[in-house]
C-alpha atoms as a PDB file:
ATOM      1  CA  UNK A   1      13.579  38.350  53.875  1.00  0.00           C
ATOM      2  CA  UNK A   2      13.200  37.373  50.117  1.00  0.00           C
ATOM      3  CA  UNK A   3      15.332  39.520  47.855  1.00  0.00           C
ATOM      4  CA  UNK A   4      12.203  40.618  45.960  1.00  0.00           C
ATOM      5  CA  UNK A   5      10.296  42.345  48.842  1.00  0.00           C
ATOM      6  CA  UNK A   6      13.475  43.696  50.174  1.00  0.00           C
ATOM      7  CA  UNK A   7      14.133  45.601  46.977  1.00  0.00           C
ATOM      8  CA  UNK A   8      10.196  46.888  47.488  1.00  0.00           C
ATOM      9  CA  UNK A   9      11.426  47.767  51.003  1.00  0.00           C
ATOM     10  CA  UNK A  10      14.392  49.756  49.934  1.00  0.00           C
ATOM     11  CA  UNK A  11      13.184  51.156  47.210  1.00  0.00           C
ATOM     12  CA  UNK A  12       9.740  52.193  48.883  1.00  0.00           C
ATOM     13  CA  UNK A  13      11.678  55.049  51.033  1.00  0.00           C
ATOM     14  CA  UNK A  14      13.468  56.512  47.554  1.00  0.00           C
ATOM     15  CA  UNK A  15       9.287  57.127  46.356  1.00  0.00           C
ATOM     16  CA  UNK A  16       8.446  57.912  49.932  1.00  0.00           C
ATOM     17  CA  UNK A  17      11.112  60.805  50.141  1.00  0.00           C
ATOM     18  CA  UNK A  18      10.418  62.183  46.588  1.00  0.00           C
ATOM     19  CA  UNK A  19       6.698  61.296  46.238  1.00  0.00           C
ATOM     20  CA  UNK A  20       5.614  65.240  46.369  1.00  0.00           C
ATOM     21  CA  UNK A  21       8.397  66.628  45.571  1.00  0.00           C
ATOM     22  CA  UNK A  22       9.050  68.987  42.178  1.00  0.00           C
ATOM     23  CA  UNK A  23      10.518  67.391  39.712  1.00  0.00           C
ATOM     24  CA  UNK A  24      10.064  63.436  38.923  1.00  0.00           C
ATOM     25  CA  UNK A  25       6.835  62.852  36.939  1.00  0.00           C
ATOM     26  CA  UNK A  26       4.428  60.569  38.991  1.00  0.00           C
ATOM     27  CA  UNK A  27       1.321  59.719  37.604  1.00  0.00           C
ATOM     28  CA  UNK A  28      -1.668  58.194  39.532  1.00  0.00           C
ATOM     29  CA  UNK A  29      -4.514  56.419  39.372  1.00  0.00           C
ATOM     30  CA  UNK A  30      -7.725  56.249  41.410  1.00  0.00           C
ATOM     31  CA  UNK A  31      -8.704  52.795  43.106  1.00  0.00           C
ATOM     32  CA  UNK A  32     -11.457  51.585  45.659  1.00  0.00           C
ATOM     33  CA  UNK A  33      -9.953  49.990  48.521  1.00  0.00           C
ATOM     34  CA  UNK A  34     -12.198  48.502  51.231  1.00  0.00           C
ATOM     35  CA  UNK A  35     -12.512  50.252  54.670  1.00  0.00           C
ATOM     36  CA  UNK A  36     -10.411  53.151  53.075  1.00  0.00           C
ATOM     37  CA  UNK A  37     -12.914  54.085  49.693  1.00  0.00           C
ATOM     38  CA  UNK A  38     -11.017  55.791  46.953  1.00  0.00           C
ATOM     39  CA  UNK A  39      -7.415  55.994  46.849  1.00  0.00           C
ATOM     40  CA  UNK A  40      -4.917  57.115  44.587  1.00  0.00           C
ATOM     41  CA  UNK A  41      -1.886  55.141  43.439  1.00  0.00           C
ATOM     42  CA  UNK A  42       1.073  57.021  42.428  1.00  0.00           C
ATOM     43  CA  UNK A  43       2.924  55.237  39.949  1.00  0.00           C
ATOM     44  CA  UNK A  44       6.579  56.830  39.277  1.00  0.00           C
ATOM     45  CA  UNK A  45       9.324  55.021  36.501  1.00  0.00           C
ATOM     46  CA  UNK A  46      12.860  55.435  37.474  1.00  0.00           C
ATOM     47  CA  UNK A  47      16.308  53.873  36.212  1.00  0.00           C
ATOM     48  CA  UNK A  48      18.667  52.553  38.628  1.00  0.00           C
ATOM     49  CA  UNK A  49      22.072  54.714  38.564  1.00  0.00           C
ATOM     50  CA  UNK A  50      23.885  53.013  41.181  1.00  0.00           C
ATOM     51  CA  UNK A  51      24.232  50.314  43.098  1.00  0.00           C
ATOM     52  CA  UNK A  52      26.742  50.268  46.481  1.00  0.00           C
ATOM     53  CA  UNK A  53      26.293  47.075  48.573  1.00  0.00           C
ATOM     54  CA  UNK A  54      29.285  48.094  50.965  1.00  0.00           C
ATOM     55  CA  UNK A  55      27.779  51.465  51.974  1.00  0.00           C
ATOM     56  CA  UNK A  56      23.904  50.352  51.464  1.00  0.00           C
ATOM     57  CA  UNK A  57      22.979  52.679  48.699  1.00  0.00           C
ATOM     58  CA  UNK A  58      21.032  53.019  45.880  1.00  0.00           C
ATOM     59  CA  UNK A  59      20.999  55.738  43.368  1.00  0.00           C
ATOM     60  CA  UNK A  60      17.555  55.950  40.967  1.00  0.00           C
ATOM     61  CA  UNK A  61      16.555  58.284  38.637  1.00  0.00           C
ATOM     62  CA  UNK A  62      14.003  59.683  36.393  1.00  0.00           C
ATOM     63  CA  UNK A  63      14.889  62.381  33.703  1.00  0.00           C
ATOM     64  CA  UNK A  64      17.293  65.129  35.237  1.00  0.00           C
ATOM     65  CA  UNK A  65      16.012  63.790  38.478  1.00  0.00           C
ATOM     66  CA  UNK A  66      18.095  61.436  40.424  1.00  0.00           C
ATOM     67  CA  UNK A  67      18.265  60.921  44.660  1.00  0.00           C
ATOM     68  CA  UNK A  68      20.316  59.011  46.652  1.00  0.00           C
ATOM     69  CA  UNK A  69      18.356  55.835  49.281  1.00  0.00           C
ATOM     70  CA  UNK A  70      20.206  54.717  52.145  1.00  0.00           C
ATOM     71  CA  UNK A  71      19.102  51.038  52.490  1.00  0.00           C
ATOM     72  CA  UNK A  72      18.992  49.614  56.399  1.00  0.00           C
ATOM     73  CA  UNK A  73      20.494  45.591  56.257  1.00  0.00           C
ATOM     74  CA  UNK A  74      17.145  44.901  57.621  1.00  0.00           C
ATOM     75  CA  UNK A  75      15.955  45.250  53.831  1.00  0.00           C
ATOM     76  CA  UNK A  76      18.494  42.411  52.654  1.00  0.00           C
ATOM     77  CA  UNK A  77      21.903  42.622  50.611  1.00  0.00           C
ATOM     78  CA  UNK A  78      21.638  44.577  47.236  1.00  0.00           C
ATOM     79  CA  UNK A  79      23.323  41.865  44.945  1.00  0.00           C
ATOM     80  CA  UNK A  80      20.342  41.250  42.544  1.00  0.00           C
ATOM     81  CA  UNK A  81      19.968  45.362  41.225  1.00  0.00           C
ATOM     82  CA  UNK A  82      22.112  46.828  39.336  1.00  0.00           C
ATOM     83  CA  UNK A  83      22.647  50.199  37.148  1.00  0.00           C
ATOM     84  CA  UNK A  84      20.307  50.402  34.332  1.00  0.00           C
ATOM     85  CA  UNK A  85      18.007  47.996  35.617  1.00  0.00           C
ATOM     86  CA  UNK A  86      14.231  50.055  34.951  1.00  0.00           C
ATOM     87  CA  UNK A  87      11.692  49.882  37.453  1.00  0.00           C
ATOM     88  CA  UNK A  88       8.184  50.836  37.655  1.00  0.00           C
ATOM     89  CA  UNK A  89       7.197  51.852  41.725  1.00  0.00           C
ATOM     90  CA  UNK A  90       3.334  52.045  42.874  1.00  0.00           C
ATOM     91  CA  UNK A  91       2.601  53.440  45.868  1.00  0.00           C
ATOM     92  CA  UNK A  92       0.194  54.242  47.646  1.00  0.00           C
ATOM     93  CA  UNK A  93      -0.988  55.963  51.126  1.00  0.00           C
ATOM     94  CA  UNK A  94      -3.480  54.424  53.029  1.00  0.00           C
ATOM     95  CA  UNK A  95      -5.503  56.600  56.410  1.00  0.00           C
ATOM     96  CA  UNK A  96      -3.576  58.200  59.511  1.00  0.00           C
ATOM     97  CA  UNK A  97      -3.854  55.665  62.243  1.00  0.00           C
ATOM     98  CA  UNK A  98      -2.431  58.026  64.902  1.00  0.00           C
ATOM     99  CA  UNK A  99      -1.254  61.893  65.495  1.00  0.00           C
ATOM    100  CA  UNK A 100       0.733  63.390  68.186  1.00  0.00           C
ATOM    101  CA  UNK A 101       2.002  66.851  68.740  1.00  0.00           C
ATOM    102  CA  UNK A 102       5.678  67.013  68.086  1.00  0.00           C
ATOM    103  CA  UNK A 103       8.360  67.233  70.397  1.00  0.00           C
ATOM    104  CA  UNK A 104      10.282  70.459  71.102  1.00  0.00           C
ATOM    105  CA  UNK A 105      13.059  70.964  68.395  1.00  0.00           C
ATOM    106  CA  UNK A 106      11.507  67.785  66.705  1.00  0.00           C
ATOM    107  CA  UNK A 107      12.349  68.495  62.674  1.00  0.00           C
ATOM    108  CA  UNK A 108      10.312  67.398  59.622  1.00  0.00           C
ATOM    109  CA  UNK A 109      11.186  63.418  58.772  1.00  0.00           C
ATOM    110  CA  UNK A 110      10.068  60.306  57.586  1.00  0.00           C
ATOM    111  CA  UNK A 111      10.616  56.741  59.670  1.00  0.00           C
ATOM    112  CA  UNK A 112       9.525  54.007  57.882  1.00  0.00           C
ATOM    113  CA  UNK A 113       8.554  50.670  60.369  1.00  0.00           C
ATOM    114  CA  UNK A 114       8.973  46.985  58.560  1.00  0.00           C
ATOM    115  CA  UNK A 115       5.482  45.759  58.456  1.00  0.00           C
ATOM    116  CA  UNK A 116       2.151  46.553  58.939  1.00  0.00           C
ATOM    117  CA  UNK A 117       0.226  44.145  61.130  1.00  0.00           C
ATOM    118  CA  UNK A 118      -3.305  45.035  59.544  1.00  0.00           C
ATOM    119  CA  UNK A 119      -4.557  44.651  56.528  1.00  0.00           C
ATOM    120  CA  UNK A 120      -5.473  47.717  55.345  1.00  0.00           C
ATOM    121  CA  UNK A 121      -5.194  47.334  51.200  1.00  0.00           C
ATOM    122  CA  UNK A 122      -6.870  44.024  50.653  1.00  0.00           C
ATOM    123  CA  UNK A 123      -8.025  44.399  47.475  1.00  0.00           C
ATOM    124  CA  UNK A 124      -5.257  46.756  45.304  1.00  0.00           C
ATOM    125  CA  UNK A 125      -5.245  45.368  41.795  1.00  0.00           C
ATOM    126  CA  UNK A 126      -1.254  43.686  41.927  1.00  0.00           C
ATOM    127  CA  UNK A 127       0.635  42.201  45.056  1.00  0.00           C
ATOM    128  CA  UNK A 128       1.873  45.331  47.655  1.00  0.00           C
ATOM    129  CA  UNK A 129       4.360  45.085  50.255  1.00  0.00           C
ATOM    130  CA  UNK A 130       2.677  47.492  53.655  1.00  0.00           C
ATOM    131  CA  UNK A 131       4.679  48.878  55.839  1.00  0.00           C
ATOM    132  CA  UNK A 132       4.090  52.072  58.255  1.00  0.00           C
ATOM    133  CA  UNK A 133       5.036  55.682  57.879  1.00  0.00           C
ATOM    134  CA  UNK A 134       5.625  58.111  60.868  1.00  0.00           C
ATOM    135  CA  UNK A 135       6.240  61.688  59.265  1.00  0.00           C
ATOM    136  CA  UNK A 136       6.725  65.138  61.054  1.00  0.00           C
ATOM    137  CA  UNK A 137       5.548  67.724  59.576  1.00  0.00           C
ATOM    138  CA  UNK A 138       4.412  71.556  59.814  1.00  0.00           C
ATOM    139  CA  UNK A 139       0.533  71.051  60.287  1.00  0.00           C
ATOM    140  CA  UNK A 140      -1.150  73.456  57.885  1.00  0.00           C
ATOM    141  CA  UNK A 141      -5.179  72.771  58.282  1.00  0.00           C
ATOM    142  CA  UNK A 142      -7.346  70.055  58.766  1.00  0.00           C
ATOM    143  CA  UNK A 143     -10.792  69.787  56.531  1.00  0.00           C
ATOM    144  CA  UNK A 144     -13.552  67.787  59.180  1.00  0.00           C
ATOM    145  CA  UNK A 145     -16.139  67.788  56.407  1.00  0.00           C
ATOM    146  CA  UNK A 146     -13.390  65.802  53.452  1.00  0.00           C
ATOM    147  CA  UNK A 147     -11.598  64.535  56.848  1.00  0.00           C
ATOM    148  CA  UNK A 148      -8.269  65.293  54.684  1.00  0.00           C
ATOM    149  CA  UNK A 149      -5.395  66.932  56.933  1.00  0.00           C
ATOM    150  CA  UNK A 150      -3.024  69.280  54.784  1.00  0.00           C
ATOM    151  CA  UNK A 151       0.901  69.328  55.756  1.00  0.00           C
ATOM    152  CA  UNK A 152       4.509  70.418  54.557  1.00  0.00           C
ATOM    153  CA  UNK A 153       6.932  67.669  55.593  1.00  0.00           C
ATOM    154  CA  UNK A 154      10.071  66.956  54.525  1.00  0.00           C
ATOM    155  CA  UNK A 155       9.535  66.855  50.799  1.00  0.00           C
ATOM    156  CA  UNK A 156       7.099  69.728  50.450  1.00  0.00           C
ATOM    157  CA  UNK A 157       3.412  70.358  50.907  1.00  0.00           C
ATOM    158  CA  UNK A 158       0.806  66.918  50.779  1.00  0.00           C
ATOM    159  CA  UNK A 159      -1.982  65.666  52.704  1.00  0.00           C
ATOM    160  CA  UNK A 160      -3.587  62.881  53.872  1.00  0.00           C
ATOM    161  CA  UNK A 161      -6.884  61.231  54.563  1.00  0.00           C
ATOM    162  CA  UNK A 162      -7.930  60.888  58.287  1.00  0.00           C
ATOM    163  CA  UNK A 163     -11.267  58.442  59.549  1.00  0.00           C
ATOM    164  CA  UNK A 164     -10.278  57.764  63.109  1.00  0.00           C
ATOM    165  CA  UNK A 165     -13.224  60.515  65.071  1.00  0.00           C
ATOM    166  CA  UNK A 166     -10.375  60.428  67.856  1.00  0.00           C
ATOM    167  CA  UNK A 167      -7.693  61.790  65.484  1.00  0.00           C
ATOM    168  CA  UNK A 168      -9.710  63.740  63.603  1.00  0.00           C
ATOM    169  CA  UNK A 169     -10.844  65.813  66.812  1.00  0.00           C
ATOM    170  CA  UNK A 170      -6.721  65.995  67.847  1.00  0.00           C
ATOM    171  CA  UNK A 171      -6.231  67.416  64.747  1.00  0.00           C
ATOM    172  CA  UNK A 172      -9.333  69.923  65.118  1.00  0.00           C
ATOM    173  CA  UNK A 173      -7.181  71.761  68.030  1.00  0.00           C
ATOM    174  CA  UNK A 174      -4.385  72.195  65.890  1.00  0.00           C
ATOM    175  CA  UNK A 175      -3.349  75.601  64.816  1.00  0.00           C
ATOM    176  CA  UNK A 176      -1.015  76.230  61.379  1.00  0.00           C
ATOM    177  CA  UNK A 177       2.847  75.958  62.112  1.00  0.00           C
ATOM    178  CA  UNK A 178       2.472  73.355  64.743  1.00  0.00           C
ATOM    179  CA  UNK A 179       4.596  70.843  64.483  1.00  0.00           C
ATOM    180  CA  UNK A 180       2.739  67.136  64.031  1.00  0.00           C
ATOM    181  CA  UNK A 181       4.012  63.378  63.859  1.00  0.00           C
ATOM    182  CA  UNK A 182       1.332  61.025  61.762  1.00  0.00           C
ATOM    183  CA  UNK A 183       1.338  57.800  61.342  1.00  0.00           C
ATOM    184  CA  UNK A 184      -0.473  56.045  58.463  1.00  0.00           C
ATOM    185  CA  UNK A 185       0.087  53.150  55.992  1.00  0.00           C
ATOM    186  CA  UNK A 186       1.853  53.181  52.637  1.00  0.00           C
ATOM    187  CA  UNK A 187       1.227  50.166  49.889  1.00  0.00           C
ATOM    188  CA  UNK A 188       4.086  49.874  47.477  1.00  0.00           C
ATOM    189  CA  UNK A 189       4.753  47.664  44.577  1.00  0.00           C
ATOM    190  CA  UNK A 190       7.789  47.231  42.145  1.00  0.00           C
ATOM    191  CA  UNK A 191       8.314  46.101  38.779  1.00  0.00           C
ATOM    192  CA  UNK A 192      11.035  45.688  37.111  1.00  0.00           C
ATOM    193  CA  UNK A 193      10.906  46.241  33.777  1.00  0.00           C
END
């Protein structure tokens, strides 16, 4: 895997994990992406802290902010990054795909899957790397007429937009507190600066 998309790769679950979380300023813009409509891209500016190729971590920052990613080898070695290097990550979250009820004792969590096989962000404005989301959450209420399900997962409360009829109508016979895996796209992009 080139080093450049494996940095996106890694760096993509740091944003992932703190994307709604208080604290790191994110700002966003809105876009038009086809099949999906509008969409916003988060766009967050961190500093790497640390860099730990033996035990696969990175350390990033932003302000008083700072969390730790655990990078998978799948992602590729981390010999090109190192502390102080600036980066500027886009991301953005595309339409569940799929919901199922969670599994007894399941917690809140995020598992991110390599690649995408559809293309589901053709026209974003700079090259993205896709790659799939399944997050477990505490279902909090689904909107049918905005088609926008609301959730606390692991990071806090969010919520995402939902087209699929068929998941649309699982999540109609949902009641608050349940526990819920979705599955969706996320679009990321990294710049360093």
């Amino acid at each position: 895997m080139p080093k450049r998309i494996a940095l996106t790769l890694a760096l993509s679950i740091a944003l992932g994990m703190t994307a709604c979380a208080p604290g790191p300023r994110i700002e966003s813009e809105t876009v038009v992406v086809a099949g999906l409509g509008a969409v916003q891209i988060e766009r967050i500016d961190v500093t790497v802290v640390s860099v730990d190729p033996r035990s696969r971590t990175v350390v990033v920052r932003q302000g008083n902010y700072a969390w730790l990613v655990d990078v998978p080898p799948i992602f590729g070695d981390l010999q090109h990054i190192q502390a102080g290097d600036r980066l500027q990550i886009r991301r953005a979250d595309g339409a569940v795909l799929a919901m199922r009820r969670a599994r007894k004792g399941e917690k809140p969590s995020v598992v991110y899957t390599e690649a995408v096989s559809e293309p589901r962000f053709q026209n974003l404005p700079d090259k993205y790397v896709l790659h799939s989301v399944t997050l477990t959450a505490k279902f909090d209420s689904f909107d049918p007429s905005s088609g926008i399900v609301h959730y606390i997962g692991p990071a806090g409360p969010n919520s995402l937009r939902v087209k699929d009829p068929s998941v649309q109508a699982d999540l109609g016979r949902l009641r608050k507190g349940d526990m819920v895996s979705l599955t969706f796209t996320e679009a990321f992009h990294i710049l360093k600066e």
